[in-house]
Protein backbone atom coordinates (compact mmCIF):
# COMPACT_ATOMS: atom_id res chain seq x y z
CA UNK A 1 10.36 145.17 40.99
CA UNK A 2 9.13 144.81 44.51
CA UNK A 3 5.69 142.53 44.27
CA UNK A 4 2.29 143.73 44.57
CA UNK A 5 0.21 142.36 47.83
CA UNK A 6 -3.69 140.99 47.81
CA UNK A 7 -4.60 140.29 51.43
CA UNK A 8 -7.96 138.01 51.64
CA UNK A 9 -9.45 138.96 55.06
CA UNK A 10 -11.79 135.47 55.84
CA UNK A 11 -10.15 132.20 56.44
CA UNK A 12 -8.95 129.83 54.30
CA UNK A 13 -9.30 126.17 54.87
CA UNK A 14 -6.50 124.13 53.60
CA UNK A 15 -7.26 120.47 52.10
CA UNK A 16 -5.31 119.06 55.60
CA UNK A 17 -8.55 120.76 57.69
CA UNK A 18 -6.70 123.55 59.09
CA UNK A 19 -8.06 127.34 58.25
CA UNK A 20 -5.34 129.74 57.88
CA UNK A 21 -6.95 133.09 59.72
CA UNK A 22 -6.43 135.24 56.54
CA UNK A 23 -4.11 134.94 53.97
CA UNK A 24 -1.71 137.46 52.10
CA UNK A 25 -0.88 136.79 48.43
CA UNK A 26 1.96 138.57 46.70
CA UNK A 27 2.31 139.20 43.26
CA UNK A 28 3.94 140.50 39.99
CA UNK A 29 1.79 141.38 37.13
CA UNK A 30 3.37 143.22 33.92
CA UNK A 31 1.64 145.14 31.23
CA UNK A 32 -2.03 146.58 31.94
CA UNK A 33 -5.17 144.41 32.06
CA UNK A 34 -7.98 145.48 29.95
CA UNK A 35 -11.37 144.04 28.55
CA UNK A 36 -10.36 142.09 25.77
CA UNK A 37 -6.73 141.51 26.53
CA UNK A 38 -4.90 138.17 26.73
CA UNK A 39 -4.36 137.28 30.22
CA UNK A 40 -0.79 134.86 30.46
CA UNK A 41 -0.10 133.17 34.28
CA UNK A 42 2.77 131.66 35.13
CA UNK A 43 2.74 128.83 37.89
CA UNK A 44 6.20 129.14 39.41
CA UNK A 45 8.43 126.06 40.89
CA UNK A 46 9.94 125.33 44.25
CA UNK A 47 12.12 128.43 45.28
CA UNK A 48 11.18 130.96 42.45
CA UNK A 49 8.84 134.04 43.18
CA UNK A 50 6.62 135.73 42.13
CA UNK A 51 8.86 137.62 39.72
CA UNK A 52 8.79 135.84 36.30
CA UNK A 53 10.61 138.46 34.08
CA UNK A 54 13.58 137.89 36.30
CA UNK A 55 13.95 134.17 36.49
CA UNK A 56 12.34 133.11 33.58
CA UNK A 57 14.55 136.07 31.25
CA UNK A 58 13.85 135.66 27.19
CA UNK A 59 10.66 134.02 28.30
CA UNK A 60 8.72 136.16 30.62
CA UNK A 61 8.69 140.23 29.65
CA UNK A 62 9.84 142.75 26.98
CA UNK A 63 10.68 141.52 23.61
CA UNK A 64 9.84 138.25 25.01
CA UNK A 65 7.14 135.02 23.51
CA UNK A 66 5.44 136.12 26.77
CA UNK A 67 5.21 139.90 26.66
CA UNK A 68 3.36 142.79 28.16
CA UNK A 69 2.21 144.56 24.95
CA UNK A 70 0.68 141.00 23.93
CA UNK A 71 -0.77 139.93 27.46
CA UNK A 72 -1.26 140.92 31.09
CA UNK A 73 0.85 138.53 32.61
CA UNK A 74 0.35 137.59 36.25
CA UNK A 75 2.85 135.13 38.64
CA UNK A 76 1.91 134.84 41.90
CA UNK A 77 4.39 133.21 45.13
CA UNK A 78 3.17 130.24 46.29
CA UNK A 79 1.80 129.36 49.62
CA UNK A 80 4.28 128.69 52.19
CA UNK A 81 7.05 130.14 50.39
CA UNK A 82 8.92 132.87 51.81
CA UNK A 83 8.55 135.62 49.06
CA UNK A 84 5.73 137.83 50.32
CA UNK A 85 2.94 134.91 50.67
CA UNK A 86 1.67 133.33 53.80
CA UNK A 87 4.21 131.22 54.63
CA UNK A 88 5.70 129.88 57.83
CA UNK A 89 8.29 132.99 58.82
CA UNK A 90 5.57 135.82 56.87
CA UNK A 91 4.35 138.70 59.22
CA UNK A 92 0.79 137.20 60.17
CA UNK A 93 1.88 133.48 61.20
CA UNK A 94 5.08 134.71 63.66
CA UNK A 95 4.03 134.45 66.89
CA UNK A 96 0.95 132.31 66.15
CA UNK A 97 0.61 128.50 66.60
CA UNK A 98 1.34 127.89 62.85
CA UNK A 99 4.60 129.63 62.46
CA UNK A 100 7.89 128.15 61.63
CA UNK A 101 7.54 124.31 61.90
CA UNK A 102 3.88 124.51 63.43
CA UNK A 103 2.95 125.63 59.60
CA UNK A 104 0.32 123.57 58.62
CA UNK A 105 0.71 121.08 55.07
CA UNK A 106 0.06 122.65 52.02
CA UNK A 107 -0.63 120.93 48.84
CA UNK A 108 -0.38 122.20 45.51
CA UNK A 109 -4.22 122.25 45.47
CA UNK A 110 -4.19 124.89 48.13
CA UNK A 111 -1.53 126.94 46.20
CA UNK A 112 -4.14 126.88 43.39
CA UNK A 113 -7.12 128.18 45.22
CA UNK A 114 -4.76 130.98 46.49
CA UNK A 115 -4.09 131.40 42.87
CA UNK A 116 -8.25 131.39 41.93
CA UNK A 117 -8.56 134.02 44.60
CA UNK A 118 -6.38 136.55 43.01
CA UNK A 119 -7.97 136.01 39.87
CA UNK A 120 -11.13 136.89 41.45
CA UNK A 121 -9.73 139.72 42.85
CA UNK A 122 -8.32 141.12 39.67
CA UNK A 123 -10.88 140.68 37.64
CA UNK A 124 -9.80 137.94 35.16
CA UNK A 125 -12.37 135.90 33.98
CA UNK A 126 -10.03 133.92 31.61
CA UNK A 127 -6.70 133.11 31.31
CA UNK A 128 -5.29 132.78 27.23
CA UNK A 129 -2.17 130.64 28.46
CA UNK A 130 -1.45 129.37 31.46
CA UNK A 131 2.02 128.30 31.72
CA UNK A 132 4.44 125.96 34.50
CA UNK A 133 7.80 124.49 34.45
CA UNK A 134 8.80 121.53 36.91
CA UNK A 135 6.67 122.29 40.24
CA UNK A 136 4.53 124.74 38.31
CA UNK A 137 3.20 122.57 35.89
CA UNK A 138 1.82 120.85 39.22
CA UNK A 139 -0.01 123.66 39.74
CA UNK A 140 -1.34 124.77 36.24
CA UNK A 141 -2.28 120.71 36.15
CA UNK A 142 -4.67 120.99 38.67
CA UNK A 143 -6.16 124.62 37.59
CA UNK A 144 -6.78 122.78 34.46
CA UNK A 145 -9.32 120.70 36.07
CA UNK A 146 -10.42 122.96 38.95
CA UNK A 147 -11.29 125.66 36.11
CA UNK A 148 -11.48 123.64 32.64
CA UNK A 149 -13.89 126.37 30.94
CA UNK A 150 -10.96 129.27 32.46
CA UNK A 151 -8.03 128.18 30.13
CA UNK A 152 -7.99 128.07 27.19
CA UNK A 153 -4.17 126.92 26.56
CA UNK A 154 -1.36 125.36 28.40
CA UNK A 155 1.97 125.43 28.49
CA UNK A 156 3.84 122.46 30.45
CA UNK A 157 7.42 121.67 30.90
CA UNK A 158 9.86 119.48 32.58
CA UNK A 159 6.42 118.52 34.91
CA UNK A 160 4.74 115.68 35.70
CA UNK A 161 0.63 114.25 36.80
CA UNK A 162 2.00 112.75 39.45
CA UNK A 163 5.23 113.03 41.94
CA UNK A 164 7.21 109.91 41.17
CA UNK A 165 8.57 107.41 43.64
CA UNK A 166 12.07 109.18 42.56
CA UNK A 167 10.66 112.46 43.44
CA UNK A 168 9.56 111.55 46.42
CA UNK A 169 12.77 110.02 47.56
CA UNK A 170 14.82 112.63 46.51
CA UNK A 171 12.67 115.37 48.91
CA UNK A 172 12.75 112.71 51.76
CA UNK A 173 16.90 112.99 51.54
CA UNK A 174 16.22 116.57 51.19
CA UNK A 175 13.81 116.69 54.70
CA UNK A 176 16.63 114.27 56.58
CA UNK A 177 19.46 116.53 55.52
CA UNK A 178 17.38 119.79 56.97
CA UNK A 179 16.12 117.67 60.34
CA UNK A 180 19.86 116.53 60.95
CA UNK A 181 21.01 120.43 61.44
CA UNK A 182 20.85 120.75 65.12
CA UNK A 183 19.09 124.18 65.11
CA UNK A 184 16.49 122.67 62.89
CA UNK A 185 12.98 123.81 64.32
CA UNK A 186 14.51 126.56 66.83
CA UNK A 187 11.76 129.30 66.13
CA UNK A 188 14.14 131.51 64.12
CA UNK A 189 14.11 132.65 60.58
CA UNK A 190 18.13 131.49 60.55
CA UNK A 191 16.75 127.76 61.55
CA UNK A 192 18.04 124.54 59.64
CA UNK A 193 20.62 126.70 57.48
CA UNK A 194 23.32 124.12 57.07
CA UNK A 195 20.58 121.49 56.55
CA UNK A 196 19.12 123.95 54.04
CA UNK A 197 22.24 124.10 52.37
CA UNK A 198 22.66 119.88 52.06
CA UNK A 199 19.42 119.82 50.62
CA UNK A 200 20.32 121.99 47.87
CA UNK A 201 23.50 120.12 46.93
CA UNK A 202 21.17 117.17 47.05
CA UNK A 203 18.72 118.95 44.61
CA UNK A 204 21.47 119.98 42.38
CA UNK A 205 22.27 116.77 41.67
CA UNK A 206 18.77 115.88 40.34
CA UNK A 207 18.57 119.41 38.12
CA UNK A 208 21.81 118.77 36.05
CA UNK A 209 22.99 115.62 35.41
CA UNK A 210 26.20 113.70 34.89
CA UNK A 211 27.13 115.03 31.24
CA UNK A 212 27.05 118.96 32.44
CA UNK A 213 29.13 118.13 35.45
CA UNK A 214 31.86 116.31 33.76
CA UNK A 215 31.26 119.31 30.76
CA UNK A 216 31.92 122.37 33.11
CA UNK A 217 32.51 120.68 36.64
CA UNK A 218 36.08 118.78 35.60
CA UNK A 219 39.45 120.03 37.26
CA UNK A 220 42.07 120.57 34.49
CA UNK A 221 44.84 119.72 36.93
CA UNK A 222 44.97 115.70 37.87
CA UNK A 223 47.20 116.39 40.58
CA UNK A 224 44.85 117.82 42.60
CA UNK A 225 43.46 116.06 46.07
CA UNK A 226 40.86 119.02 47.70
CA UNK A 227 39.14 121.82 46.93
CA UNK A 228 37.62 120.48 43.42
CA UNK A 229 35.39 122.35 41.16
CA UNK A 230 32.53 120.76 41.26
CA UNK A 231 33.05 120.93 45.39
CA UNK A 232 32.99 124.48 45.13
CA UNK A 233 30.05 124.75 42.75
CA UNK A 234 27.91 122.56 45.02
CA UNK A 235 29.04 124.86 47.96
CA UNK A 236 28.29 128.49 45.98
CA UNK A 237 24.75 126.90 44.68
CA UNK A 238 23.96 125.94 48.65
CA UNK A 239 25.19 129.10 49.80
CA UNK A 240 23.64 131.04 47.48
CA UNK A 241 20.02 129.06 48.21
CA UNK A 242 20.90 129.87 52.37
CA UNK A 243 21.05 133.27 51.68
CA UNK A 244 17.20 134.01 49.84
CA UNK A 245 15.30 131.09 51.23
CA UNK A 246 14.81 129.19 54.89
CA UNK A 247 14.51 125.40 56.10
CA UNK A 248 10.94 125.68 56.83
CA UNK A 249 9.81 126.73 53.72
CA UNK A 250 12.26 124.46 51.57
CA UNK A 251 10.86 121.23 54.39
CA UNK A 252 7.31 122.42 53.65
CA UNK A 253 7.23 122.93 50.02
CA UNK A 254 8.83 119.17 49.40
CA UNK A 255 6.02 117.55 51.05
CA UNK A 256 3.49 119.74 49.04
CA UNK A 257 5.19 118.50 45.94
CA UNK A 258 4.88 114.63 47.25
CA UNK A 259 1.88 114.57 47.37
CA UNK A 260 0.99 115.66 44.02
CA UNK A 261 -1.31 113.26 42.49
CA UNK A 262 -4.29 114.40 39.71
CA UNK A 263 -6.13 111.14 40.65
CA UNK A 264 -5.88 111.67 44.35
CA UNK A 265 -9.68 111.91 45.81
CA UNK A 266 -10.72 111.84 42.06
CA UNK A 267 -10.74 107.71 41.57
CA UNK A 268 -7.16 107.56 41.72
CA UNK A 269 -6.66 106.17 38.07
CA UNK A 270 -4.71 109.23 36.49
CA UNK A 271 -5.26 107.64 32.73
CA UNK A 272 -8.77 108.71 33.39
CA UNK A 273 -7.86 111.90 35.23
CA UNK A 274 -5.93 112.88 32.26
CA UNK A 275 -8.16 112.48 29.89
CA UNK A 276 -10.73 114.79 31.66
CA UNK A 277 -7.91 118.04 30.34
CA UNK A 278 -9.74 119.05 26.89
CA UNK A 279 -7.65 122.41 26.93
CA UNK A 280 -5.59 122.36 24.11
CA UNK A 281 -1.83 121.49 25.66
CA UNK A 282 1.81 122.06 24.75
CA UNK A 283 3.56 119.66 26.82
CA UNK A 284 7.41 120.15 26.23
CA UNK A 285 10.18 117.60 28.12
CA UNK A 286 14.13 117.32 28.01
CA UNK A 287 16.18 114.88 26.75
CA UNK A 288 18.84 115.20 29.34
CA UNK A 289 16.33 115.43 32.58
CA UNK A 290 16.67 112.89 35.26
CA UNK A 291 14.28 114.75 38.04
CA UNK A 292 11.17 114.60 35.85
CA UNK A 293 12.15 112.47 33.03
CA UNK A 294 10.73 112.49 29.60
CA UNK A 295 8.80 109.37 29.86
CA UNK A 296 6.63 111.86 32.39
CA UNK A 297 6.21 113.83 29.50
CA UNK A 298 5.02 111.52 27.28
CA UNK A 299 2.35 110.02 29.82
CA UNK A 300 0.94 113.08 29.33
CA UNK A 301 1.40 113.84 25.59
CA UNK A 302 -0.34 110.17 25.58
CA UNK A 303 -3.38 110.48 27.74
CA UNK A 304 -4.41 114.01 27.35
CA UNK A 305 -6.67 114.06 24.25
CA UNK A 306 -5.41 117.99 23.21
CA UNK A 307 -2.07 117.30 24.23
CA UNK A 308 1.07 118.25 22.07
CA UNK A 309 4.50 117.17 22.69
CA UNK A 310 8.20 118.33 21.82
CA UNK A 311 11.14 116.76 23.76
CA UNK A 312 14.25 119.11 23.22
CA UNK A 313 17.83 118.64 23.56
CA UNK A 314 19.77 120.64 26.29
CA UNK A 315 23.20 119.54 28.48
CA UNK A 316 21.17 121.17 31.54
CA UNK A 317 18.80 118.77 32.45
CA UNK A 318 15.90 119.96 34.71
CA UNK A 319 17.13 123.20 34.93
CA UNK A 320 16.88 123.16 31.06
CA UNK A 321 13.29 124.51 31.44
CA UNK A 322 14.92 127.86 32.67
CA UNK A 323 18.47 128.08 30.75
CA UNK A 324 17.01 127.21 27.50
CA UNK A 325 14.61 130.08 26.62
CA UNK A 326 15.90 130.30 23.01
CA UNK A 327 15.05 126.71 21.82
CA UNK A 328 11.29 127.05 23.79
CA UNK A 329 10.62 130.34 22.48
CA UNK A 330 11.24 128.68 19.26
CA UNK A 331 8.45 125.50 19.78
CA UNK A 332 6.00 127.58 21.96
CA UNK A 333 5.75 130.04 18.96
CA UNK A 334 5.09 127.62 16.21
CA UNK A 335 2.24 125.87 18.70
CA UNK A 336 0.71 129.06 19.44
CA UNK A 337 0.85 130.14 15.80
CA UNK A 338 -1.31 126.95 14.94
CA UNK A 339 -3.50 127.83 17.79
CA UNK A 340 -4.92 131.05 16.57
């Protein structure tokens, strides 16, 4: 399903100063919005797009929790990614002074006025559940205090209020792996592709974890000196990121998700921050998650007076908040059950 395109013709100032001339928006939405019907949006995470149905399957679409006959669902791609949005290789940037890495920093509080624009431009006046996994809980954290009277549930997993100092180091290994390519910053869509692809193999480190690697990852034969399984996982996973993303994008989007911080230019004490989210919150984290770690989760659970939490039990880590749609369709239907 190719995504649908908004295009907001005035400028839009990011929070670093800079106004972006116009922006385009692109978007999925599934079902058909009427007066009356539940509106679901989904906040997508660092290289997704706007097409939830596909990567977030027995979630997001038919015979799904989230479905079309129960809700109009909407997912928009971020700023500065590279699926349709403004970004720094889309259409009305190339050839400017802010394409490739001239692209000005975007935080996830820009991302979530782009989002407040379509919204506006669809007609929504409130949104029944607003859901985000990893770097889209970011997002729907921060439309739950730009818009607290909008949303009127929340769905959060495998996220976070703030990037940690983990976090953070892991996207500055991510950046130095991208800068060392030698054609990183050339003003070509093809730029920083074998930095690209070390930054994934650094990423997928931080999704799985030790257990899952040693579970599906282990060579059988112990004679073996090259070409290893988990070599050639790490390899396909890069490859496979090289081949529907780009450096600039991947470079940008890190430093949007550093510095996520609820408190930042609000007091900075997030306790506080926290407690200002009244909208009634089903907070879910993973045992096995190292990138955003459970603890994270429970910050949360503990500080946000409406908050509800569920840790469950997955070999996958941070990419459980994808694989395992069975065991969250299970938890997100008993909380929404108690809701009504």
């Amino acid at each position: 399903m190719e995504p649908k395109i908004y295009k907001y013709q005035s400028p839009f100032t990011l929070e670093c100063g800079v106004s972006l001339p116009k922006l385009t928006i692109a978007y999925h939405t599934y079902g058909t919005f009427s007066p009356g019907k539940k509106v679901a949006w989904v906040c997508h995470a660092l290289t997704a797009n706007s097409d939830a149905a596909d990567w977030w399957k027995g979630l997001v679409g038919e015979g799904a929790i989230i479905n079309p006959t129960d809700y109009f669902i909407v997912c928009a791609n971020i700023i500065g990614s590279c699926y349709g949005s403004t970004g720094p290789l889309s259409s009305e940037t190339i050839g400017t002074d802010i394409s490739f890495d001239n692209f000005p920093t975007v935080t996830i509080r820009d991302m979530v006025k782009a989002h407040i624009l379509l919204k506006t431009h669809l007609g929504i006046d409130s949104i029944d559940l607003l859901l985000g996994g990893s770097m889209g809980g970011y997002q729907a954290l921060e439309w739950a205090i730009f818009e607290p009277t909008v949303i009127n549930k929340m769905f959060l997993i495998a996220t976070s209020p703030s990037e940690s100092a983990w976090g953070v180091a892991v996207h500055t290994a991510q950046r130095l792996a991208i800068e060392a390519d030698c054609t990183w910053k050339e003003p070509t869509p093809n730029a920083g592709a074998k930095g690209l692809k070390a930054a994934r193999a650094i990423g997928m480190l931080t999704y799985r974890n030790y257990g899952i690697y040693q579970e599906k990852q282990t060579d059988e034969d112990p004679e073996k000196i090259d070409n290893f399984k988990a070599s050639s996982y790490i390899n396909y996973q890069g490859d496979k990121l090289v081949n529907r993303f780009n450096a600039y994008s991947y470079w940008l989007l890190t430093k949007s998700m550093d510095s996520h911080h609820l408190a930042r230019k609000r007091g900075g004490d997030l306790i506080k921050t926290l407690g200002t989210i009244q909208i009634p919150t089903f907070i879910m984290g993973i045992n096995s998650d190292i990138l955003c770690p459970l603890d994270e989760q429970r910050f949360m659970e503990q500080h946000m007076p409406n908050a509800t939490l569920v840790a469950i039990d997955s070999v996958y880590g941070h990419d459980g908040f994808i694989i395992e749609s069975v065991q969250i369709t299970a938890h997100l239907k008993a909380w929404l059950t108690k809701q009504v």
